[in-house]
Protein backbone atom coordinates (compact mmCIF):
# COMPACT_ATOMS: atom_id res chain seq x y z
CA UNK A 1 -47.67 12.10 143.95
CA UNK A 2 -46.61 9.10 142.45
CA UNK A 3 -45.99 5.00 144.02
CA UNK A 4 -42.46 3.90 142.67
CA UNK A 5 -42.09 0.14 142.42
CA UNK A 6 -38.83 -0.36 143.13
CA UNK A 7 -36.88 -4.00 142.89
CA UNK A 8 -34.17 -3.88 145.53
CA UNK A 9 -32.72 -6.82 143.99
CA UNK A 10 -31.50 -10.79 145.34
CA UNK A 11 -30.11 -9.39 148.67
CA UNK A 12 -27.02 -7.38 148.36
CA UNK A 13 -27.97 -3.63 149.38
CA UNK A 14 -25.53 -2.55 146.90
CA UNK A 15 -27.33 -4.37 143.90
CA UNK A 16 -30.21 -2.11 143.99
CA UNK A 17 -30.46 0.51 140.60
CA UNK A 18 -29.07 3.81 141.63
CA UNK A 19 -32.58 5.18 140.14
CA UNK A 20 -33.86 2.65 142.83
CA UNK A 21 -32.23 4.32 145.45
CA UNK A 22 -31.89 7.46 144.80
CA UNK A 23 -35.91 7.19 145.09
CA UNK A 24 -35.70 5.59 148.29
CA UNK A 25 -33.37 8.36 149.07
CA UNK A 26 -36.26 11.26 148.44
CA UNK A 27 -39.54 9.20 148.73
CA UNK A 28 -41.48 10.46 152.29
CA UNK A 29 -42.62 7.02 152.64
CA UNK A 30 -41.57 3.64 152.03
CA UNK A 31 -43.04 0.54 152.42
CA UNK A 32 -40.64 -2.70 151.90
CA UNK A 33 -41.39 -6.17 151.57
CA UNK A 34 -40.19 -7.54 154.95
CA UNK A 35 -36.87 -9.85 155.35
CA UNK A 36 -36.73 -9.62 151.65
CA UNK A 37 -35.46 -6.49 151.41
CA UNK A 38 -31.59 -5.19 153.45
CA UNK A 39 -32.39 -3.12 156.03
CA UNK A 40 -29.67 -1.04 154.51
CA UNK A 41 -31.69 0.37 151.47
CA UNK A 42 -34.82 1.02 153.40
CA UNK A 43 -32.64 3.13 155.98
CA UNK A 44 -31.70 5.50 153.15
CA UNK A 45 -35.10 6.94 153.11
CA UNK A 46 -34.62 10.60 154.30
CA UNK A 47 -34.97 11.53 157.64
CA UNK A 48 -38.87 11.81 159.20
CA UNK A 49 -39.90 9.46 156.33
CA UNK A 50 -42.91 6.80 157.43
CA UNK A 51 -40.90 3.29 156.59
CA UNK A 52 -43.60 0.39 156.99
CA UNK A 53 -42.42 -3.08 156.79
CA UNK A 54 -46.02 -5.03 155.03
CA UNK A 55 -44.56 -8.39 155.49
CA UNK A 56 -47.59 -8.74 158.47
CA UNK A 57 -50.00 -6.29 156.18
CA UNK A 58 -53.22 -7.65 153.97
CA UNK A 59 -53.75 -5.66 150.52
CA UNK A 60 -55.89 -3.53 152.06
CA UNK A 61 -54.00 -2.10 154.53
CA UNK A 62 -51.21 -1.86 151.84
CA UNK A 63 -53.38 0.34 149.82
CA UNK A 64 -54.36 2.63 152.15
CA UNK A 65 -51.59 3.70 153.38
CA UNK A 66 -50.65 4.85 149.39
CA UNK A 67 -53.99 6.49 149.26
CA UNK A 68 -52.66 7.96 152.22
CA UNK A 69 -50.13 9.33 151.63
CA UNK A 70 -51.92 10.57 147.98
CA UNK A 71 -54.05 12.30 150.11
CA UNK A 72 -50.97 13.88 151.67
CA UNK A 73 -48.75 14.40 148.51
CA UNK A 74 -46.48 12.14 149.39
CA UNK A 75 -44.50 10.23 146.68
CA UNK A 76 -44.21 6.29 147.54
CA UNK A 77 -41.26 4.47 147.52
CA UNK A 78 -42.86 0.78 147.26
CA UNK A 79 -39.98 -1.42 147.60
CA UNK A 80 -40.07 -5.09 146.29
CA UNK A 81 -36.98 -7.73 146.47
CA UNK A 82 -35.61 -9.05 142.69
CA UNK A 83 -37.43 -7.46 140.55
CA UNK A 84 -41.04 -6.66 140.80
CA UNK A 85 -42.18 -8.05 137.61
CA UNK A 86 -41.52 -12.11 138.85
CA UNK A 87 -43.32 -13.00 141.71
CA UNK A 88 -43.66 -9.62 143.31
CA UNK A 89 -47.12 -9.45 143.41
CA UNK A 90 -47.66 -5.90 142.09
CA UNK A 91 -50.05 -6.47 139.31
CA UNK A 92 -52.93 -6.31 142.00
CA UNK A 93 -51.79 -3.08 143.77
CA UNK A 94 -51.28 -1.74 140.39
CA UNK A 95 -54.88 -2.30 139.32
CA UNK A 96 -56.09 -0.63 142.76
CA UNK A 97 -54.10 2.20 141.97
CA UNK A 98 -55.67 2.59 138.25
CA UNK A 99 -59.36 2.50 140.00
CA UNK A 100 -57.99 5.04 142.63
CA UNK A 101 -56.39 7.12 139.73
CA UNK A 102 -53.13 7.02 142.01
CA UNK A 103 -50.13 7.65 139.53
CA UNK A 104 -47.30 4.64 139.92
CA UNK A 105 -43.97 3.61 137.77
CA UNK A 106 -42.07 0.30 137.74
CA UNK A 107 -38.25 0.47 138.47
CA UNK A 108 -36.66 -3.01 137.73
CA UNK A 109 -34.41 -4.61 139.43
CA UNK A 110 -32.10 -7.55 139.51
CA UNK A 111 -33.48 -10.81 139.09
CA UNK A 112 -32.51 -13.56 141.48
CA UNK A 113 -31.12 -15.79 139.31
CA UNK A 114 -28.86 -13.35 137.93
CA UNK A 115 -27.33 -12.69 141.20
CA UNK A 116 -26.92 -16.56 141.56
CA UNK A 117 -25.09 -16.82 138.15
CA UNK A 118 -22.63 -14.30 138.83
CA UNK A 119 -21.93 -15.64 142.37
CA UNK A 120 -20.79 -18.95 140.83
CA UNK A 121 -19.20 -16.86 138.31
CA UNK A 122 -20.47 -18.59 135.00
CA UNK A 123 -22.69 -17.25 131.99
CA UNK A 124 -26.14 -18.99 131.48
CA UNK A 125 -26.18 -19.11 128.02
CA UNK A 126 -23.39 -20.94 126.31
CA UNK A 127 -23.14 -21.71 122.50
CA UNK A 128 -24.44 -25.27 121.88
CA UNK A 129 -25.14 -26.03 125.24
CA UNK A 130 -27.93 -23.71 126.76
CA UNK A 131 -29.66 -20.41 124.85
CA UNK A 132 -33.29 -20.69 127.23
CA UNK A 133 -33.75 -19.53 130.58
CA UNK A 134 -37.27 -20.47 131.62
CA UNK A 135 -38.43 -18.94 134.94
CA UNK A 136 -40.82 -20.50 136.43
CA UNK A 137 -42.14 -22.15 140.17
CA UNK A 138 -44.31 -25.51 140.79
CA UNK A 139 -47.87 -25.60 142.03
CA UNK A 140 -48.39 -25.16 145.82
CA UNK A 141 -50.65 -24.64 148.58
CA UNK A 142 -50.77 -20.69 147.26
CA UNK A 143 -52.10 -21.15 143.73
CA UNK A 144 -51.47 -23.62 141.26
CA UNK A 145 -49.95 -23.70 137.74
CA UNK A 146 -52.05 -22.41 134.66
CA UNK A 147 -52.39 -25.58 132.40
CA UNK A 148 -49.19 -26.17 129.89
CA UNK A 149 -46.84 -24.67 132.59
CA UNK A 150 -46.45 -27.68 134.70
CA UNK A 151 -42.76 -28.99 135.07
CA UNK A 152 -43.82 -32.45 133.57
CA UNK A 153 -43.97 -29.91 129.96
CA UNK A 154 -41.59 -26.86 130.83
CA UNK A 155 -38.72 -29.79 131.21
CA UNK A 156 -39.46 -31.29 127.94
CA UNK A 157 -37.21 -28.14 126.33
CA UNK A 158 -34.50 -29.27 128.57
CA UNK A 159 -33.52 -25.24 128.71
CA UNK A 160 -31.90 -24.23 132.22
CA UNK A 161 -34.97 -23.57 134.95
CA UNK A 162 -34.89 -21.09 137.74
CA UNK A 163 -37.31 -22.67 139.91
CA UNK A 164 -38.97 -20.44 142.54
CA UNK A 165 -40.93 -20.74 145.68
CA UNK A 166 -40.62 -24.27 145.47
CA UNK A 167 -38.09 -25.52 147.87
CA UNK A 168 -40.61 -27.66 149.92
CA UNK A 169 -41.70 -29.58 146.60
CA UNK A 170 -38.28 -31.18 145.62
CA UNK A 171 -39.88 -34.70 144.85
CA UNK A 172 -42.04 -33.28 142.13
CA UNK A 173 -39.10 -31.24 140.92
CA UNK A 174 -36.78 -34.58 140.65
CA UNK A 175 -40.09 -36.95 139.38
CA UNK A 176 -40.97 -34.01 136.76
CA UNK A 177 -37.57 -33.13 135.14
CA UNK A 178 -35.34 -36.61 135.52
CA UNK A 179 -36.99 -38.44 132.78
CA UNK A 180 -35.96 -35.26 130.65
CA UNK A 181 -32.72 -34.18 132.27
CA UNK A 182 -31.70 -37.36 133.63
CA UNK A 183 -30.82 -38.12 137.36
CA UNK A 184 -27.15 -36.67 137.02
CA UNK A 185 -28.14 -33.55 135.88
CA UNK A 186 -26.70 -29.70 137.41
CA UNK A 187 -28.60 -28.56 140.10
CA UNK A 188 -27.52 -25.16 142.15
CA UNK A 189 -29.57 -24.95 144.99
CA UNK A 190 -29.25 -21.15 145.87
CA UNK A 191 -30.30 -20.12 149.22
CA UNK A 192 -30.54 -16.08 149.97
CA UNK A 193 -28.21 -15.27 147.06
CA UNK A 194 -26.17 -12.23 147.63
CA UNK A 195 -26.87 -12.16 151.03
CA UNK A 196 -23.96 -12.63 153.55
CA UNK A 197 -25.60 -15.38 154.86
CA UNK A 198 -25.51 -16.78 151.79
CA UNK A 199 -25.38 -20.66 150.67
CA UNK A 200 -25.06 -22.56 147.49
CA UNK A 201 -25.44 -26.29 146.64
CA UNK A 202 -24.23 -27.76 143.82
CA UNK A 203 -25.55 -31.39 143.31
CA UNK A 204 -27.90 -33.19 141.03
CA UNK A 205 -31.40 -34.04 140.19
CA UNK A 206 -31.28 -37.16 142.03
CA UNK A 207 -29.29 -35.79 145.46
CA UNK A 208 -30.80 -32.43 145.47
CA UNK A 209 -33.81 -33.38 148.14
CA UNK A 210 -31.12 -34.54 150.72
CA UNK A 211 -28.54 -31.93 150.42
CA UNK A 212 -31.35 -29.60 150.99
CA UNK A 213 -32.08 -31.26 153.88
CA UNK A 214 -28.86 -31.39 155.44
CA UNK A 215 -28.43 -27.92 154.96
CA UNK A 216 -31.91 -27.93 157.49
CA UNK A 217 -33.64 -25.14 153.69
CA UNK A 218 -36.64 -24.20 154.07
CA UNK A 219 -37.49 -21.21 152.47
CA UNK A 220 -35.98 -18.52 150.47
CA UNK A 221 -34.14 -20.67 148.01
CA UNK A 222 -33.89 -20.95 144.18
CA UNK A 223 -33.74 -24.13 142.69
CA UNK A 224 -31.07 -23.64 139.28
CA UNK A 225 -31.34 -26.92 136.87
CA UNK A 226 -29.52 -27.68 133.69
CA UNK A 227 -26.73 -28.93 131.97
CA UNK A 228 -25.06 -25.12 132.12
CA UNK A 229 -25.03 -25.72 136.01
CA UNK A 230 -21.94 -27.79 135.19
CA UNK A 231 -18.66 -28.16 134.28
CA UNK A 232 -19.30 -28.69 130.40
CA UNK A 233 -16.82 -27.97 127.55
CA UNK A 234 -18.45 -25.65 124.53
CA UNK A 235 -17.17 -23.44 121.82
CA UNK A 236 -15.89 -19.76 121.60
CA UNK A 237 -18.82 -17.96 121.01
CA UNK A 238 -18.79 -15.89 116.97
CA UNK A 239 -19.16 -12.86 118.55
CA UNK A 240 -15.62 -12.25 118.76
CA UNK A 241 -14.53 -14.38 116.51
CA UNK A 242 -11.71 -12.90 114.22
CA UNK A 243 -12.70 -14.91 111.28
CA UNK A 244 -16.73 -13.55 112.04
CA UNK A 245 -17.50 -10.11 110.41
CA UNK A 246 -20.88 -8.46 111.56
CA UNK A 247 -22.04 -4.62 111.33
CA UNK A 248 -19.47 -3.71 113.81
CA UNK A 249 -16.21 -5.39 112.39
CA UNK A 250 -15.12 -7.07 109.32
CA UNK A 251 -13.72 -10.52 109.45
CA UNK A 252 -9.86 -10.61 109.91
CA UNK A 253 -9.68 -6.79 110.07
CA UNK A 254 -7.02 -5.83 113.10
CA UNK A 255 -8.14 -3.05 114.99
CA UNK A 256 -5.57 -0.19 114.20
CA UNK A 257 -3.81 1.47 117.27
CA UNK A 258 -4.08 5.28 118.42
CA UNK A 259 -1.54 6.60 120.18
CA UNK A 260 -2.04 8.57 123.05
């Protein structure tokens, strides 16, 4: 048998891979990751399959139930929201399952703050304006940051930051990244993207903390910051650029027409 780490994506049930899902689809048991993950993928699993939510489940108890179903032959469908390689938490069920010599693959997903950026309908990385994405969250009661990753020196590259798990620490967000970005800076505060309940705030460094309260967010929310976020004028990019010749095309050569 094998586990499957599946990332079910930001929230939409239609987001998820169709390798995700067709998994899902065949896997006797699936265990999901709670509210993160649309009841609607989970309910594909085939009929008589054991669907655990581990939202109230310890490591342990996690484990088991894939040396479980091991014992039973049973393939795993371990689904995880975004995708499972940022913030999922599988790196420690993977090393169980390497000392249990239980089998397991990795099946990405979409990241969160992909499914923000095409909700607002924009592209991250614009010539002369933004080429970084840095992913990253801020210290909390959980764990804290390994030293160098700290806001106070991730903002120093001024690159657009997809802030996780931090939407209860919005005055160290602003005091960290306004003497970098400055006060009027982009911010998208993204709450449940994809979801149908979903909500986005656009405001700034400086306003961010009050919107968010307003809007009564707590939890499950992406803080987006950087120039990018807003409306900014930049140039055509050279990849299609007439007067640009790479590998593909040749500078100023038309493309001739077939007929059909």
């Amino acid at each position: 048998m094998t586990v499957y780490f599946i990332g079910a994506g930001p929230g939409a049930a239609d987001l998820i891979t169709v390798r995700g899902l067709r998994l899902v689809e065949r896997c006797p048991v699936c265990l999901y990751a709670g509210s993160l993950v649309p009841e609607e993928i989970v309910s594909a699993a085939p009929e008589g399959a054991v669907v655990m939510d581990t939202a109230p489940m310890h490591l342990d108890l996690i484990i088991g139930e894939m040396e479980k179903a091991h014992l039973e032959g049973k393939d795993v469908a371990r689904v995880h929201s975004g995708d499972p390689s940022i913030y999922g938490a599988v790196a420690e069920q993977m090393r169980r399952l390497e000392v249990l010599g239980i089998d397991y693959e990795v099946v990405p997903g979409v990241p969160a703050f992909a499914g923000v950026a095409a909700r607002l309908k924009m592209e991250l990385t614009l010539p002369e304006i933004a080429q970084t994405i840095i992913i990253t969250r801020t210290g909390m009661k959980a764990s804290s940051m390994p030293e160098g990753e700290q806001l106070e020196i991730l903002g120093q590259s001024k690159a657009t930051l997809a802030i996780h798990l931090s939407i209860r620490n919005l005055d160290y967000v602003r005091d960290s990244l306004v003497p970098h970005y400055g006060e009027d800076c982009p911010v998208v505060i993204a709450y449940r993207a994809t979801w149908p309940d979903e909500l986005y705030i656009r405001t700034t460094l400086c306003e961010m903390k009050q919107e968010v309260r307003k809007a009564k967010l707590t939890r499950t929310a992406l803080i987006m910051v950087g120039p990018v976020l807003g409306k900014v004028q930049f140039r055509d990019s050279a990849l299609y650029d007439a007067d640009y010749s790479h590998v593909l095309r040749n500078a100023g050569k038309k493309k001739k027409r077939v007929a059909v």
